[in-house]
PDB file of N, CA and C in Angstrom:
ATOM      1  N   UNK A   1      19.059  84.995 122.406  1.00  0.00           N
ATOM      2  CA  UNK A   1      19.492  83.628 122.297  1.00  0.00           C
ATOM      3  C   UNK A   1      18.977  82.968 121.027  1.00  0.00           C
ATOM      4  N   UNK A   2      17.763  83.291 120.541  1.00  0.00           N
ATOM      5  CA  UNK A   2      17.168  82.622 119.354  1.00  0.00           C
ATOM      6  C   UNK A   2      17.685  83.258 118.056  1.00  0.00           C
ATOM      7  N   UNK A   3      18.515  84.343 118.084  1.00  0.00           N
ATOM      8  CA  UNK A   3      19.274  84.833 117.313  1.00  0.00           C
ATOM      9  C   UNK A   3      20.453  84.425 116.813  1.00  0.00           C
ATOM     10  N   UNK A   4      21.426  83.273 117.513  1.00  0.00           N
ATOM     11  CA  UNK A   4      22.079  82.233 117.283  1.00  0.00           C
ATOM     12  C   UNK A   4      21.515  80.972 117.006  1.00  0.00           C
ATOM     13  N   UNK A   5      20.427  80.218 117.224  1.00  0.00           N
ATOM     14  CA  UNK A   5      19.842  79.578 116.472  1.00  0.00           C
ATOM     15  C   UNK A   5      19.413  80.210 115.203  1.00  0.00           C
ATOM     16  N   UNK A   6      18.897  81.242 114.670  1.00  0.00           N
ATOM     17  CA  UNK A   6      18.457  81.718 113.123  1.00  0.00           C
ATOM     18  C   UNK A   6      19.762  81.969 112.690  1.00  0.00           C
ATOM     19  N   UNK A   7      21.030  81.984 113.332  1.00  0.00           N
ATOM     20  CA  UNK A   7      22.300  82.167 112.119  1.00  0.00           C
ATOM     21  C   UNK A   7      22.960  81.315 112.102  1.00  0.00           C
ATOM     22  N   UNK A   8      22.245  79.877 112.559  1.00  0.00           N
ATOM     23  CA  UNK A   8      22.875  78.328 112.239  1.00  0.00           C
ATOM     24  C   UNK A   8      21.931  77.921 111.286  1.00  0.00           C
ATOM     25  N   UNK A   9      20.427  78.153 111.835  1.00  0.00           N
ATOM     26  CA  UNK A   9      19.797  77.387 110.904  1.00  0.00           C
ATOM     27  C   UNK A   9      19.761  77.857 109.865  1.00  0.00           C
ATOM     28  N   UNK A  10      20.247  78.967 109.156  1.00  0.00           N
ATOM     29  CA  UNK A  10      20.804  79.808 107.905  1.00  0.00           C
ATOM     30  C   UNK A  10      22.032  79.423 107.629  1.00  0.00           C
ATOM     31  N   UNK A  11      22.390  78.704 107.749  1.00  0.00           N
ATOM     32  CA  UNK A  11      23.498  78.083 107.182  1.00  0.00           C
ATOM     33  C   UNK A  11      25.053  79.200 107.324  1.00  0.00           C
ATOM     34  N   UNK A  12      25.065  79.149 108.812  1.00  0.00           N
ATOM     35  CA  UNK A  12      26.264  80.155 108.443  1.00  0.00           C
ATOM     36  C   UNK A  12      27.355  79.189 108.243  1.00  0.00           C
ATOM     37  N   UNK A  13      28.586  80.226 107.552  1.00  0.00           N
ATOM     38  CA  UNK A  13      29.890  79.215 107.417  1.00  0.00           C
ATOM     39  C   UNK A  13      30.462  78.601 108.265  1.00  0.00           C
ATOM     40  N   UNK A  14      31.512  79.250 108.989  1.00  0.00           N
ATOM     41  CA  UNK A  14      32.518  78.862 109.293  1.00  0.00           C
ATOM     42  C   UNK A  14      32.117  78.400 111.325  1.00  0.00           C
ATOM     43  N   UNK A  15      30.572  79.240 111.534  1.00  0.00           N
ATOM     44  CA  UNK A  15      30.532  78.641 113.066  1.00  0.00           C
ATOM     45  C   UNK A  15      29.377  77.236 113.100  1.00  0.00           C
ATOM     46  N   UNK A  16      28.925  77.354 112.158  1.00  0.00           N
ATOM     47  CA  UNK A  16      28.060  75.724 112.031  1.00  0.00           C
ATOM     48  C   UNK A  16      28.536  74.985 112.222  1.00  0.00           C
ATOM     49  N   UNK A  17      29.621  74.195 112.040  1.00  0.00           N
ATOM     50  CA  UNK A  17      30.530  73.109 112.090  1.00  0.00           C
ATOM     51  C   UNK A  17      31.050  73.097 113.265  1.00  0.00           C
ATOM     52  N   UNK A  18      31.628  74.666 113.552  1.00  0.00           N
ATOM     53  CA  UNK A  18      32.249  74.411 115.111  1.00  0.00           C
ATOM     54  C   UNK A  18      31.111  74.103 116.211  1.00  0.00           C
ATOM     55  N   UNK A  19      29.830  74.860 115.713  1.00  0.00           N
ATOM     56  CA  UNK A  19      28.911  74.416 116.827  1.00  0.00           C
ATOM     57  C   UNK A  19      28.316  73.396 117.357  1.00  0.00           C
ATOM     58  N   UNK A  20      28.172  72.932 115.526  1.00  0.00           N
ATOM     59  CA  UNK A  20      26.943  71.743 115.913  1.00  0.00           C
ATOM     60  C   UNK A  20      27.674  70.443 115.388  1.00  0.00           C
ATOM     61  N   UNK A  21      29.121  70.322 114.916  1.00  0.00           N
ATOM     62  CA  UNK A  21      29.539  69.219 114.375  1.00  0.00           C
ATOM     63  C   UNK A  21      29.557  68.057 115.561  1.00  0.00           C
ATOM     64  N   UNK A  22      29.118  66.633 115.168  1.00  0.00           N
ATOM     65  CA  UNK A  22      28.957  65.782 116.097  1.00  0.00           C
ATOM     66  C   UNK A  22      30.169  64.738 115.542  1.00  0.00           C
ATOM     67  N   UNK A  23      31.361  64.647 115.952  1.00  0.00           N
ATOM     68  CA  UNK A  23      32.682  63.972 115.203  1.00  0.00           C
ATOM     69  C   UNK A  23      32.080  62.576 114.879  1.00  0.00           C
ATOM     70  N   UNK A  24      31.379  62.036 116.068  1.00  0.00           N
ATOM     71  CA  UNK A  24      30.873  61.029 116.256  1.00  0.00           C
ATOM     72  C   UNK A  24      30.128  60.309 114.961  1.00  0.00           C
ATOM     73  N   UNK A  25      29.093  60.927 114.555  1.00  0.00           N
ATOM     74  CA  UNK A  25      28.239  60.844 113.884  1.00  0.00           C
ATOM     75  C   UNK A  25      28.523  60.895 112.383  1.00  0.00           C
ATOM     76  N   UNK A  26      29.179  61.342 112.204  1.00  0.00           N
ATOM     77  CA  UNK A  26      29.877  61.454 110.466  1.00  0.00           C
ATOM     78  C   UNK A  26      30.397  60.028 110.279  1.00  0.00           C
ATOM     79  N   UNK A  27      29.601  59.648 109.213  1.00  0.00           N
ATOM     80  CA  UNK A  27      30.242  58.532 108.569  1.00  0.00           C
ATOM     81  C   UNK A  27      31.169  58.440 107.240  1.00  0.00           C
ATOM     82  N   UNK A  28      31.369  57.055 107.177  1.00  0.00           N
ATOM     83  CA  UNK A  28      32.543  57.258 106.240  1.00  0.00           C
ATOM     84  C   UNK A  28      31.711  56.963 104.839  1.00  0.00           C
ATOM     85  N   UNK A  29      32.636  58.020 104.358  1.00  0.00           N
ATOM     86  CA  UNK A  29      32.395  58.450 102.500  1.00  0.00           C
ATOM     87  C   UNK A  29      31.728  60.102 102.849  1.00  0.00           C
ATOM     88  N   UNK A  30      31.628  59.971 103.938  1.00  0.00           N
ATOM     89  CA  UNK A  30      30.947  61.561 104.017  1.00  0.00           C
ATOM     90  C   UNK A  30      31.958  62.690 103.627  1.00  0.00           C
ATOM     91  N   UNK A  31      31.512  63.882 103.395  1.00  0.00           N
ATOM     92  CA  UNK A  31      32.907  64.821 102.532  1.00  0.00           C
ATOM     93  C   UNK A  31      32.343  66.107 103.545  1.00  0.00           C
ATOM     94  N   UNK A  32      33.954  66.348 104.198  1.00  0.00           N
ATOM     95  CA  UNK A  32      33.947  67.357 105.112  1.00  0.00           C
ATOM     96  C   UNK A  32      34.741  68.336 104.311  1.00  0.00           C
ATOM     97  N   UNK A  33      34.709  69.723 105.352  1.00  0.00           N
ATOM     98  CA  UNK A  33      35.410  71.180 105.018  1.00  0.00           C
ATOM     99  C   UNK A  33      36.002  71.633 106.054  1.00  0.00           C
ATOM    100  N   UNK A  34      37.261  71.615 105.862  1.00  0.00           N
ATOM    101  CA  UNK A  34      38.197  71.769 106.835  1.00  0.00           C
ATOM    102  C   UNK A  34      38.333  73.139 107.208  1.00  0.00           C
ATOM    103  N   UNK A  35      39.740  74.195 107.963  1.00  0.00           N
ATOM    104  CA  UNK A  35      39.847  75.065 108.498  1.00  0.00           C
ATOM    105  C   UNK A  35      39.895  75.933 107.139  1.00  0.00           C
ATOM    106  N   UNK A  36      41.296  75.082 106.479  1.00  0.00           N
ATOM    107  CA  UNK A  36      42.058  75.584 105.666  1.00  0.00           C
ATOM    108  C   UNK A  36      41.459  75.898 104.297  1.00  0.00           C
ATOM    109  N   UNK A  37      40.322  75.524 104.126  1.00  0.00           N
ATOM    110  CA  UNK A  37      39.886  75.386 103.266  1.00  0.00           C
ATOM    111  C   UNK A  37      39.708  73.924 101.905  1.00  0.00           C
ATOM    112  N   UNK A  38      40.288  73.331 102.422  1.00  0.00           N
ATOM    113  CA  UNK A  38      40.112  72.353 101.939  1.00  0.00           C
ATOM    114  C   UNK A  38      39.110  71.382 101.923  1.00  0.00           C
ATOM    115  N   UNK A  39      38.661  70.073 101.225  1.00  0.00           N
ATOM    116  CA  UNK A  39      37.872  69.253 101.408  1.00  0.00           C
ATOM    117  C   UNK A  39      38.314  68.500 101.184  1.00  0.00           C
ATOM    118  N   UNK A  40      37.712  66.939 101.901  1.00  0.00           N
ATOM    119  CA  UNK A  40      37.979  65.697 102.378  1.00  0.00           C
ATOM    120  C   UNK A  40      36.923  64.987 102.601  1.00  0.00           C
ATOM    121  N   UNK A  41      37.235  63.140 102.111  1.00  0.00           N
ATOM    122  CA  UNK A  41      36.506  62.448 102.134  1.00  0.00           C
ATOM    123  C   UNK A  41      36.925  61.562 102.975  1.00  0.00           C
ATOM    124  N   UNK A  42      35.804  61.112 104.464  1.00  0.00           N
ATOM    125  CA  UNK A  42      35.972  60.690 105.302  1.00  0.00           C
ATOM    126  C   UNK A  42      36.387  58.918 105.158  1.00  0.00           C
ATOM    127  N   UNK A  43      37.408  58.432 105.381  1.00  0.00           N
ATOM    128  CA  UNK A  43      38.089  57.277 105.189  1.00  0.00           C
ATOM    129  C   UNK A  43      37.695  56.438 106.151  1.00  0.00           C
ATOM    130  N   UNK A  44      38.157  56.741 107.728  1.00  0.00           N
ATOM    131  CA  UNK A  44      37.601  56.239 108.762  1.00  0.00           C
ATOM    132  C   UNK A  44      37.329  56.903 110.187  1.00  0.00           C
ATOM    133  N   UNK A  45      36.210  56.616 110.574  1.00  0.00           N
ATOM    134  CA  UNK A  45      35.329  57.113 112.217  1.00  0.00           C
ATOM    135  C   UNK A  45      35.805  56.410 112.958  1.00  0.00           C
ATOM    136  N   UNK A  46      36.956  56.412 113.866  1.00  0.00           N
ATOM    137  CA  UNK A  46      37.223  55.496 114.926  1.00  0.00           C
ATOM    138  C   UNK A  46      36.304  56.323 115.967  1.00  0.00           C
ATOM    139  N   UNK A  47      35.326  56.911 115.939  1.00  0.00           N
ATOM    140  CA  UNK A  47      33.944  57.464 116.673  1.00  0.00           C
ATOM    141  C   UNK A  47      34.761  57.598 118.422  1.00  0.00           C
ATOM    142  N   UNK A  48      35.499  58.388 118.501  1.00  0.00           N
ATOM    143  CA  UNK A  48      36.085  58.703 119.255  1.00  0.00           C
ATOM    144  C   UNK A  48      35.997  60.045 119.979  1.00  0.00           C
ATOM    145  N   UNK A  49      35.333  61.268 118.726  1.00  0.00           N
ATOM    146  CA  UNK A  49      34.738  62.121 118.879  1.00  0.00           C
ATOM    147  C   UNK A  49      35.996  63.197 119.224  1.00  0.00           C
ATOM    148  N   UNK A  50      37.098  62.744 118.601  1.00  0.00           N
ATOM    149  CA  UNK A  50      38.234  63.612 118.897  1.00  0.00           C
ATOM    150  C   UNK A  50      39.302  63.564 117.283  1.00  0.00           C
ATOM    151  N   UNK A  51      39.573  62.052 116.679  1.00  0.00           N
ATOM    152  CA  UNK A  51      40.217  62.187 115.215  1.00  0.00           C
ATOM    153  C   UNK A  51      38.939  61.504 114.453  1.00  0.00           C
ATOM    154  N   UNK A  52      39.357  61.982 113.235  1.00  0.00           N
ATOM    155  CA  UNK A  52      39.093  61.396 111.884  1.00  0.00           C
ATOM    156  C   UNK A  52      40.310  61.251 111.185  1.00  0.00           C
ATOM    157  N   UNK A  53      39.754  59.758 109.880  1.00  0.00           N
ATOM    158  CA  UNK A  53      40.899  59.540 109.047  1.00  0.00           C
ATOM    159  C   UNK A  53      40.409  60.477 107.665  1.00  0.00           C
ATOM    160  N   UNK A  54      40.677  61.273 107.145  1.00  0.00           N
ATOM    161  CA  UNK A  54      40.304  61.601 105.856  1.00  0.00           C
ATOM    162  C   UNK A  54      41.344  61.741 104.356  1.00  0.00           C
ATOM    163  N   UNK A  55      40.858  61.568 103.601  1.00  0.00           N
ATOM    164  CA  UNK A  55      41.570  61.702 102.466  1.00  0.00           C
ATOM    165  C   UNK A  55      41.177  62.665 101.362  1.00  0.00           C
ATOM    166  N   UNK A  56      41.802  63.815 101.407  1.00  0.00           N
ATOM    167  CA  UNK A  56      41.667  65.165 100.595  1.00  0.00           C
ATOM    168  C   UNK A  56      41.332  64.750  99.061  1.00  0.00           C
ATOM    169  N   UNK A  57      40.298  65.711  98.854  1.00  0.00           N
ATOM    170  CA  UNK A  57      39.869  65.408  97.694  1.00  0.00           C
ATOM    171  C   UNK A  57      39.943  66.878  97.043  1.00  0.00           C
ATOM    172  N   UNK A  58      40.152  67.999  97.576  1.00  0.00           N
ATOM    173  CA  UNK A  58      40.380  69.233  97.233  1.00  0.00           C
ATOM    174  C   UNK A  58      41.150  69.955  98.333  1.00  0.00           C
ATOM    175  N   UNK A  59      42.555  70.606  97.493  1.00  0.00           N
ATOM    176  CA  UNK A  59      43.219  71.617  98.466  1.00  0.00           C
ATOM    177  C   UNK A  59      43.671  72.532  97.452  1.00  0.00           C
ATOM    178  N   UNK A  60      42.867  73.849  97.498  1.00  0.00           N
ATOM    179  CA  UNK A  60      43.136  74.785  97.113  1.00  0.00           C
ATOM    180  C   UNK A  60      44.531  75.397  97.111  1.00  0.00           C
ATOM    181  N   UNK A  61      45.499  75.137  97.923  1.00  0.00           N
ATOM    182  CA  UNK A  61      46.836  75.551  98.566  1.00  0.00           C
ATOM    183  C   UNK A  61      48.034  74.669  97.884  1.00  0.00           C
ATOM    184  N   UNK A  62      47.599  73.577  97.930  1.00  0.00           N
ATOM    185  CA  UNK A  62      48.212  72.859  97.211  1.00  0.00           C
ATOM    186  C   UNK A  62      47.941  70.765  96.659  1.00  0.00           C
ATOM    187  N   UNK A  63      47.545  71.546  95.484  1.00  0.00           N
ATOM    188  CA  UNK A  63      46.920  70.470  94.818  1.00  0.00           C
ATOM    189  C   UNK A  63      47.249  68.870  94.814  1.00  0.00           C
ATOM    190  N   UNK A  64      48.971  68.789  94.975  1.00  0.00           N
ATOM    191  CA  UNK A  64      49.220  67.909  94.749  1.00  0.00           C
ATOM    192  C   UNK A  64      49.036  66.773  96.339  1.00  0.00           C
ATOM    193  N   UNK A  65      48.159  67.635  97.072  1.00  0.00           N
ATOM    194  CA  UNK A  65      48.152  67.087  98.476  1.00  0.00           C
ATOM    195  C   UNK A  65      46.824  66.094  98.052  1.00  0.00           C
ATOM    196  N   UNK A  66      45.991  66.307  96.813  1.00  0.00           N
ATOM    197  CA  UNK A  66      44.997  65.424  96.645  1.00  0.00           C
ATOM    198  C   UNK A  66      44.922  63.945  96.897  1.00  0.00           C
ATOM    199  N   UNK A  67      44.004  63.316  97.329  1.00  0.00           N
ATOM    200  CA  UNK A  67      44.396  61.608  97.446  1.00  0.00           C
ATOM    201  C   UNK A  67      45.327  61.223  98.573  1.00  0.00           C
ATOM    202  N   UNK A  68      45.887  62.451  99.340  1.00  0.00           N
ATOM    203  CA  UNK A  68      46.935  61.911 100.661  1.00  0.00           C
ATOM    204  C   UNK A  68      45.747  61.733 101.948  1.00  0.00           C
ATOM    205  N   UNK A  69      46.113  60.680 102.194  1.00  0.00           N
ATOM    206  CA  UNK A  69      45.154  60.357 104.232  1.00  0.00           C
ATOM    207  C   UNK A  69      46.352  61.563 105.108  1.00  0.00           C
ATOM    208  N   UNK A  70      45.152  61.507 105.775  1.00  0.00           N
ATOM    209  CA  UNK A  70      45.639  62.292 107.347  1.00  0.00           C
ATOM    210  C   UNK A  70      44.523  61.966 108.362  1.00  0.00           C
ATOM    211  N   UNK A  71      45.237  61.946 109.492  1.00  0.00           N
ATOM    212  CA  UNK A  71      44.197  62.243 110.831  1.00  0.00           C
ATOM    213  C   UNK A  71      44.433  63.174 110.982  1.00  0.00           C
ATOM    214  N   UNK A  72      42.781  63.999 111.538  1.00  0.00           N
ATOM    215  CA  UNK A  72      42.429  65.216 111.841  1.00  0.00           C
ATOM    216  C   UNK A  72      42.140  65.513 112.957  1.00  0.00           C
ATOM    217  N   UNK A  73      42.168  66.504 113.533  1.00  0.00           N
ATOM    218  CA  UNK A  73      41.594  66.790 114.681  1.00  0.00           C
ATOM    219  C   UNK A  73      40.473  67.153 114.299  1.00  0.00           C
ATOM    220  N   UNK A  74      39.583  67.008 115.616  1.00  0.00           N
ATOM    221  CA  UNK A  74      38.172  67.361 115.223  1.00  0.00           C
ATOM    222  C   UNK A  74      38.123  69.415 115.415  1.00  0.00           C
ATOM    223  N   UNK A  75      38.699  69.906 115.795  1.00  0.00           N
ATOM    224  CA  UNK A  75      38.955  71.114 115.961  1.00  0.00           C
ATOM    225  C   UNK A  75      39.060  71.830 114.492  1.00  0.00           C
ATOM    226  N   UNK A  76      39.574  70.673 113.953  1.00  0.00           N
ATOM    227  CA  UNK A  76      40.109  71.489 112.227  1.00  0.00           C
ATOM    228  C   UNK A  76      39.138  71.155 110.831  1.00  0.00           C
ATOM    229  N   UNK A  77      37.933  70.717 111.681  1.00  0.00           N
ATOM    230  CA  UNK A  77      36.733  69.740 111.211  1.00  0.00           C
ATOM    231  C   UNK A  77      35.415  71.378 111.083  1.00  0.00           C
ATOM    232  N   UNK A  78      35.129  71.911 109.684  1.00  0.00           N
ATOM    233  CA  UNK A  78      34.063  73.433 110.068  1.00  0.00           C
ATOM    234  C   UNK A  78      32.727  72.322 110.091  1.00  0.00           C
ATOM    235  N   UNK A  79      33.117  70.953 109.217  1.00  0.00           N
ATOM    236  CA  UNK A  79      31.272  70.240 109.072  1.00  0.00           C
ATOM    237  C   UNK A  79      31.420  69.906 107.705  1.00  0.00           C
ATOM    238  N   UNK A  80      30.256  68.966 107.989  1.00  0.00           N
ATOM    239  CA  UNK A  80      29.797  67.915 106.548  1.00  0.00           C
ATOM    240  C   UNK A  80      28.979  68.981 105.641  1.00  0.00           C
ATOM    241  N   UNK A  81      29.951  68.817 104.446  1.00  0.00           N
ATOM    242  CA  UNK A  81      29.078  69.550 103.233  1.00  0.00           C
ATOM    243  C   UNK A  81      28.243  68.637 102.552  1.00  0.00           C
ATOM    244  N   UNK A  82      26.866  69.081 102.463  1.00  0.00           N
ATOM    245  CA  UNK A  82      25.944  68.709 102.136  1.00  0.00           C
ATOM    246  C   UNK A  82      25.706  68.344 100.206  1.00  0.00           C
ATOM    247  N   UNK A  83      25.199  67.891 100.030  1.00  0.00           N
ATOM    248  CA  UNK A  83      25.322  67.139  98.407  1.00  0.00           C
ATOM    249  C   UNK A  83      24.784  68.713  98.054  1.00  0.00           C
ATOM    250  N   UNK A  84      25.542  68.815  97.018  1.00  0.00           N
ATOM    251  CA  UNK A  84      25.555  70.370  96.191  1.00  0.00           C
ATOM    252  C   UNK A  84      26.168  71.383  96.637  1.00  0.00           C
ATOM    253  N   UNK A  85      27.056  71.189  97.336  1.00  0.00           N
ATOM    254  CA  UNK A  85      27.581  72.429  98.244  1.00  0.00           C
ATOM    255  C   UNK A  85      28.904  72.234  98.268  1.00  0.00           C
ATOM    256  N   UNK A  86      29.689  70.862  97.066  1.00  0.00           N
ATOM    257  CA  UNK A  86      31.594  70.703  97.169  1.00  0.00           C
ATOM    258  C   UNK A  86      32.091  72.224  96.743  1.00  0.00           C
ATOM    259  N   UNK A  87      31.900  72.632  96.309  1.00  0.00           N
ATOM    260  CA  UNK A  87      32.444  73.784  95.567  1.00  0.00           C
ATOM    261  C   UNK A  87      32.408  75.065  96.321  1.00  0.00           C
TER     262      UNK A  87
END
């Protein structure tokens, strides 16, 4: 069991977010990492713990999606990237 705690608190990718993301708790201006790979800057927390409003600030897939809002599901939410870690 403490073997899934040492491969969160190591920063794994893609199950950190699903594990420990709290929808709730993310505030706005905070910059998340989505399924798809993309990133987004959190617009608005209606703290519902189910959507977010965000507005893409990077999509690898297609660029010109930059600067568009969407609500998200929190499902499509991996977690808040931490200052030094957009890239």
């Amino acid at each position: 069991m403490s073997e899934g705690k040492d491969k969160n608190a190591g920063g794994s990718k893609r199950l950190e977010g699903v594990l420990t993301l709290d929808l709730v708790a993310i505030e706005e201006g905070a910059t998340v990492r989505l399924v798809g790979g993309e990133t987004a800057e959190v617009v608005d927390n209606p703290r519902d713990g189910m959507w977010i409003l965000l507005r893409y600030t990077d999509v690898p897939e297609d660029p010109s999606r930059v600067g568009e809002e969407e609500l998200i599901f929190w499902a499509d939410v991996l977690g808040v990237v931490q200052e030094g870690q957009a890239g």
